[in-house]
PDB file of N, CA and C in Angstrom:
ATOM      1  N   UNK A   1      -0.587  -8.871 -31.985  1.00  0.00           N
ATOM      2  CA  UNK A   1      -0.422  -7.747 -31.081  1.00  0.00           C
ATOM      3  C   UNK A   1      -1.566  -7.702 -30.067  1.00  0.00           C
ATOM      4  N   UNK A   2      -2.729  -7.893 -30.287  1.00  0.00           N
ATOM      5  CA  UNK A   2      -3.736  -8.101 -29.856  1.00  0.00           C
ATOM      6  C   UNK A   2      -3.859  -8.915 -28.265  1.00  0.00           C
ATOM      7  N   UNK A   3      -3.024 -10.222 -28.947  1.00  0.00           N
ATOM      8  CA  UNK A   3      -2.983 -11.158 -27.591  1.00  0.00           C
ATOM      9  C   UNK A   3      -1.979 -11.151 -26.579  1.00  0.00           C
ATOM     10  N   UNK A   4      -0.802  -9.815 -27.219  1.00  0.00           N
ATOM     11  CA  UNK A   4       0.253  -9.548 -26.304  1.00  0.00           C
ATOM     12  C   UNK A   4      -0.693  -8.606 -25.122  1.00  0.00           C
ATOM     13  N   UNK A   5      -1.445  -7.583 -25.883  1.00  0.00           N
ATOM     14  CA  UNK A   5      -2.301  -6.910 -24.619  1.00  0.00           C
ATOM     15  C   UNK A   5      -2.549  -7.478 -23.497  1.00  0.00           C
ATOM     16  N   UNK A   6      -3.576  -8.748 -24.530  1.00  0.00           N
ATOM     17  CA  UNK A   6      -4.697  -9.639 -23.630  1.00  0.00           C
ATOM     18  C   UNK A   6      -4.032  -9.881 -22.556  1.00  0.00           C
ATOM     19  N   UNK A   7      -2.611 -10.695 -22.298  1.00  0.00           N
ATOM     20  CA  UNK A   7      -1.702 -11.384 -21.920  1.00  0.00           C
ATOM     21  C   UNK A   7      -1.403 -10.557 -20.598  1.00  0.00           C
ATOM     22  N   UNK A   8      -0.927  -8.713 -21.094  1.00  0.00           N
ATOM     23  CA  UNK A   8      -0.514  -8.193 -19.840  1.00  0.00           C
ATOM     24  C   UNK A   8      -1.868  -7.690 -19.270  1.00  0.00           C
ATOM     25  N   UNK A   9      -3.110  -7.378 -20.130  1.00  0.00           N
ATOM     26  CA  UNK A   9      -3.954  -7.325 -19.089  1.00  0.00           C
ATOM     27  C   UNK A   9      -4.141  -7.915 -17.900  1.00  0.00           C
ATOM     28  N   UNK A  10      -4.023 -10.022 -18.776  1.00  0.00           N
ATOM     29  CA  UNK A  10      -4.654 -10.452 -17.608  1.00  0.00           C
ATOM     30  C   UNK A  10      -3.563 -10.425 -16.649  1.00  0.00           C
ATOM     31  N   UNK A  11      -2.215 -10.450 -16.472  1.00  0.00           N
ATOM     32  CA  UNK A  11      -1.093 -10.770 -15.753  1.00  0.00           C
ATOM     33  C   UNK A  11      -1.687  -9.447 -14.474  1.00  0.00           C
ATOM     34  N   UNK A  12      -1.721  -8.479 -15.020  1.00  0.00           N
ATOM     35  CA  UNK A  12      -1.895  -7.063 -14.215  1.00  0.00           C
ATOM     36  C   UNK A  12      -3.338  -7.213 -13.432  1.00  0.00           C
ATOM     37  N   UNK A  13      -4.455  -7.759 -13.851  1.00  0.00           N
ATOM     38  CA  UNK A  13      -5.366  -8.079 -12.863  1.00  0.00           C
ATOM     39  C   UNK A  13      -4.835  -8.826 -12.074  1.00  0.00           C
ATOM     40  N   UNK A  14      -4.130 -10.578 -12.706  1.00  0.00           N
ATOM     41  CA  UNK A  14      -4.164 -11.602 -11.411  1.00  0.00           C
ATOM     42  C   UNK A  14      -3.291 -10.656 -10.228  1.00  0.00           C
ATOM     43  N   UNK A  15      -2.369  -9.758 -11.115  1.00  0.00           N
ATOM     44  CA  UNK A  15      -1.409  -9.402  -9.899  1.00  0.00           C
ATOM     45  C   UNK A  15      -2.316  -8.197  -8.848  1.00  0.00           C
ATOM     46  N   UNK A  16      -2.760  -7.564  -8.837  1.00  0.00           N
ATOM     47  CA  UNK A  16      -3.458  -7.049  -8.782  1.00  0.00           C
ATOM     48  C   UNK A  16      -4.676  -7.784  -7.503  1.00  0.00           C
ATOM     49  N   UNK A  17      -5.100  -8.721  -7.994  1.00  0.00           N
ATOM     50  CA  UNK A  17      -6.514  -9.948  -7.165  1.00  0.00           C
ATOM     51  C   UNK A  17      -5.790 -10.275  -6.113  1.00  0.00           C
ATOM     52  N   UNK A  18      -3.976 -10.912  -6.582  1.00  0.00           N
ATOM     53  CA  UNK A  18      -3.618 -11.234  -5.786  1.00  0.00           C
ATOM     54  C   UNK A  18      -2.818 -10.748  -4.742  1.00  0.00           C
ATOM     55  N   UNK A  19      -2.227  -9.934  -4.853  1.00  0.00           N
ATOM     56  CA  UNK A  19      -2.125  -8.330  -3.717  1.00  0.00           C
ATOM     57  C   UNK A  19      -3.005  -8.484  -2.776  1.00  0.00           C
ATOM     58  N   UNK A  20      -4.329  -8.340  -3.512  1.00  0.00           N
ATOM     59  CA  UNK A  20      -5.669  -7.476  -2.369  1.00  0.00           C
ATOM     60  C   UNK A  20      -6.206  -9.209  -1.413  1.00  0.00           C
ATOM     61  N   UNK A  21      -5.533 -10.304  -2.164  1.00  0.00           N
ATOM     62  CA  UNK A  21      -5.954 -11.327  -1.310  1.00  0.00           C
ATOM     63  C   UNK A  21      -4.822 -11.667  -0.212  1.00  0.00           C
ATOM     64  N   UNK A  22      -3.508 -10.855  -0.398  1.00  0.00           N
ATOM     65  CA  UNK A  22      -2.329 -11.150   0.271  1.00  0.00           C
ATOM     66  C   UNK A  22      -2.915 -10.118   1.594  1.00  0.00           C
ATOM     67  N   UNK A  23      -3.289  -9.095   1.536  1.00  0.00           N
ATOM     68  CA  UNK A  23      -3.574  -7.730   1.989  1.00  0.00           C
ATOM     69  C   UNK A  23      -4.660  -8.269   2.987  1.00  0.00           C
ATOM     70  N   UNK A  24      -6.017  -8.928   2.400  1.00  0.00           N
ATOM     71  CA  UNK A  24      -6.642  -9.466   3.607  1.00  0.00           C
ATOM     72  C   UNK A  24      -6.437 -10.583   3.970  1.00  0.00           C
ATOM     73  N   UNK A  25      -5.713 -11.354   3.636  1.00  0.00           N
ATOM     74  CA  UNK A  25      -5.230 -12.833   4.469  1.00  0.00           C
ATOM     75  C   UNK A  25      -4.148 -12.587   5.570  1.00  0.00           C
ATOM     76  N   UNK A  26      -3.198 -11.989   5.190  1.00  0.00           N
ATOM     77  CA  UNK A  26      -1.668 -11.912   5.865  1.00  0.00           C
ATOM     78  C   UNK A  26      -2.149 -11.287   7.059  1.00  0.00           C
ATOM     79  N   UNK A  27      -1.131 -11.324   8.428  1.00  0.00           N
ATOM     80  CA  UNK A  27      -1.639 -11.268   9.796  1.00  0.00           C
ATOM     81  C   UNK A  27      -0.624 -10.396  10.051  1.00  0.00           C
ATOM     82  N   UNK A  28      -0.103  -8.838   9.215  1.00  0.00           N
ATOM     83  CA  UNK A  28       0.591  -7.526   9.189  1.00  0.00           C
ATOM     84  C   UNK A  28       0.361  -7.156  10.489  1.00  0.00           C
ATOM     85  N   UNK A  29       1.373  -7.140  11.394  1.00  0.00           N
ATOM     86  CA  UNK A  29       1.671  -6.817  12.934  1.00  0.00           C
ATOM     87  C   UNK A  29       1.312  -4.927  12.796  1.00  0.00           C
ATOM     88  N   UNK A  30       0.449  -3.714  13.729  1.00  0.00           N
ATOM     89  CA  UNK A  30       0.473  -2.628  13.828  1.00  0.00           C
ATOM     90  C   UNK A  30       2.090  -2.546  13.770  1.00  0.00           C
ATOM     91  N   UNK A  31       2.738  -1.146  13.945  1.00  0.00           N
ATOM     92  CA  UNK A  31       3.529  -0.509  14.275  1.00  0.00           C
ATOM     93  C   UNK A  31       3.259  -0.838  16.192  1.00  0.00           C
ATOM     94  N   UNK A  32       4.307  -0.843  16.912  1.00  0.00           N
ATOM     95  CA  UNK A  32       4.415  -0.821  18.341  1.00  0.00           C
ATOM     96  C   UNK A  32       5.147   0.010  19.066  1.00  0.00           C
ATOM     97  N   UNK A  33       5.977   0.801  18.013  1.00  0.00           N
ATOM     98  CA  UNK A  33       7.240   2.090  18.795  1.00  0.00           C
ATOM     99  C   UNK A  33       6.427   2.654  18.804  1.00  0.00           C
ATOM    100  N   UNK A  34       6.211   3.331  20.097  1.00  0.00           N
ATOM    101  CA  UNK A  34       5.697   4.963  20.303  1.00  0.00           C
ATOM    102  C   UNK A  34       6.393   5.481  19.504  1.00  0.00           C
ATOM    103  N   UNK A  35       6.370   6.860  19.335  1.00  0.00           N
ATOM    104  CA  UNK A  35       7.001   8.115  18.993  1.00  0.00           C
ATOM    105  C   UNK A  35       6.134   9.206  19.317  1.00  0.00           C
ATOM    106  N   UNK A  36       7.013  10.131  19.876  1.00  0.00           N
ATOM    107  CA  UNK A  36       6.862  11.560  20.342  1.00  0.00           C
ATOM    108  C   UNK A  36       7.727  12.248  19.796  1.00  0.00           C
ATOM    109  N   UNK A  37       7.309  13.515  19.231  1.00  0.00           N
ATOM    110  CA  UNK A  37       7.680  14.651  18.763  1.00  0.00           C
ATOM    111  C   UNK A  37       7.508  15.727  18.940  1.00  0.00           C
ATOM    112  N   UNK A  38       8.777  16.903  19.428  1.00  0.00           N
ATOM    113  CA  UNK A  38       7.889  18.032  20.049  1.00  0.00           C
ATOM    114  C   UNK A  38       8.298  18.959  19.182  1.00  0.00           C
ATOM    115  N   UNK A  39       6.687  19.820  18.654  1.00  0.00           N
ATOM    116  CA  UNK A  39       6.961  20.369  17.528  1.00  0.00           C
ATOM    117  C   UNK A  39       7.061  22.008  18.369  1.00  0.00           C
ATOM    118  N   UNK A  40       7.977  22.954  17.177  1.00  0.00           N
ATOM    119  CA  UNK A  40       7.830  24.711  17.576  1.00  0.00           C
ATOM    120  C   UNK A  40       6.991  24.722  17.456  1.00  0.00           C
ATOM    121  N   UNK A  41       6.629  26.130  18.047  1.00  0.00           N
ATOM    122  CA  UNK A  41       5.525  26.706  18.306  1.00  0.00           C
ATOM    123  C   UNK A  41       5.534  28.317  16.842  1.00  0.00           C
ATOM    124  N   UNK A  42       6.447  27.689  16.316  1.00  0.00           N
ATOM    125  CA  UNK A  42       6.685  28.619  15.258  1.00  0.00           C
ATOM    126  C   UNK A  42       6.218  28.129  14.050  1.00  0.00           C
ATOM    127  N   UNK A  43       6.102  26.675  13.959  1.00  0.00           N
ATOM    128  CA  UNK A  43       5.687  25.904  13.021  1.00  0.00           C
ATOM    129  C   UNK A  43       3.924  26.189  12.685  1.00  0.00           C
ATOM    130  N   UNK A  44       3.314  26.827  13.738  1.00  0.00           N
ATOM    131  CA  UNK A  44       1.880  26.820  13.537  1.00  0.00           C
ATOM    132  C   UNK A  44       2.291  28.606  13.858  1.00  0.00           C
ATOM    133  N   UNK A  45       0.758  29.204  12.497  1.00  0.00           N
ATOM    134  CA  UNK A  45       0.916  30.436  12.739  1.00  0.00           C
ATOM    135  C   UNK A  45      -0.625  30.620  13.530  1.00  0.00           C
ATOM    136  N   UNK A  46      -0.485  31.870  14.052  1.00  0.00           N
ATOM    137  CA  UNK A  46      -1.474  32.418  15.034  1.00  0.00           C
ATOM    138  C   UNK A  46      -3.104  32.955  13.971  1.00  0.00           C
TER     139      UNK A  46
END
């Protein structure tokens, strides 16, 4: 039982390492649509 832990520990770090190395390698384009929204004036109170 012990080494079933070990097993998903380590699975859940590599996955984990390897996320945060996907995250700063990969070349993730900003968002480029504008958007405008015109909010009430009822929505904010005085």
């Amino acid at each position: 039982m012990a080494k079933l832990w070990l097993i998903l520990i380590i699975l859940i770090l590599l996955s984990v390492v390897g996320a945060g190395i996907y995250l700063m390698t990969a070349d993730i384009p900003a968002p480029s649509q504008r958007v405008e929204k015109t909010l009430p004036d009822d929505a904010f109170p005085n």
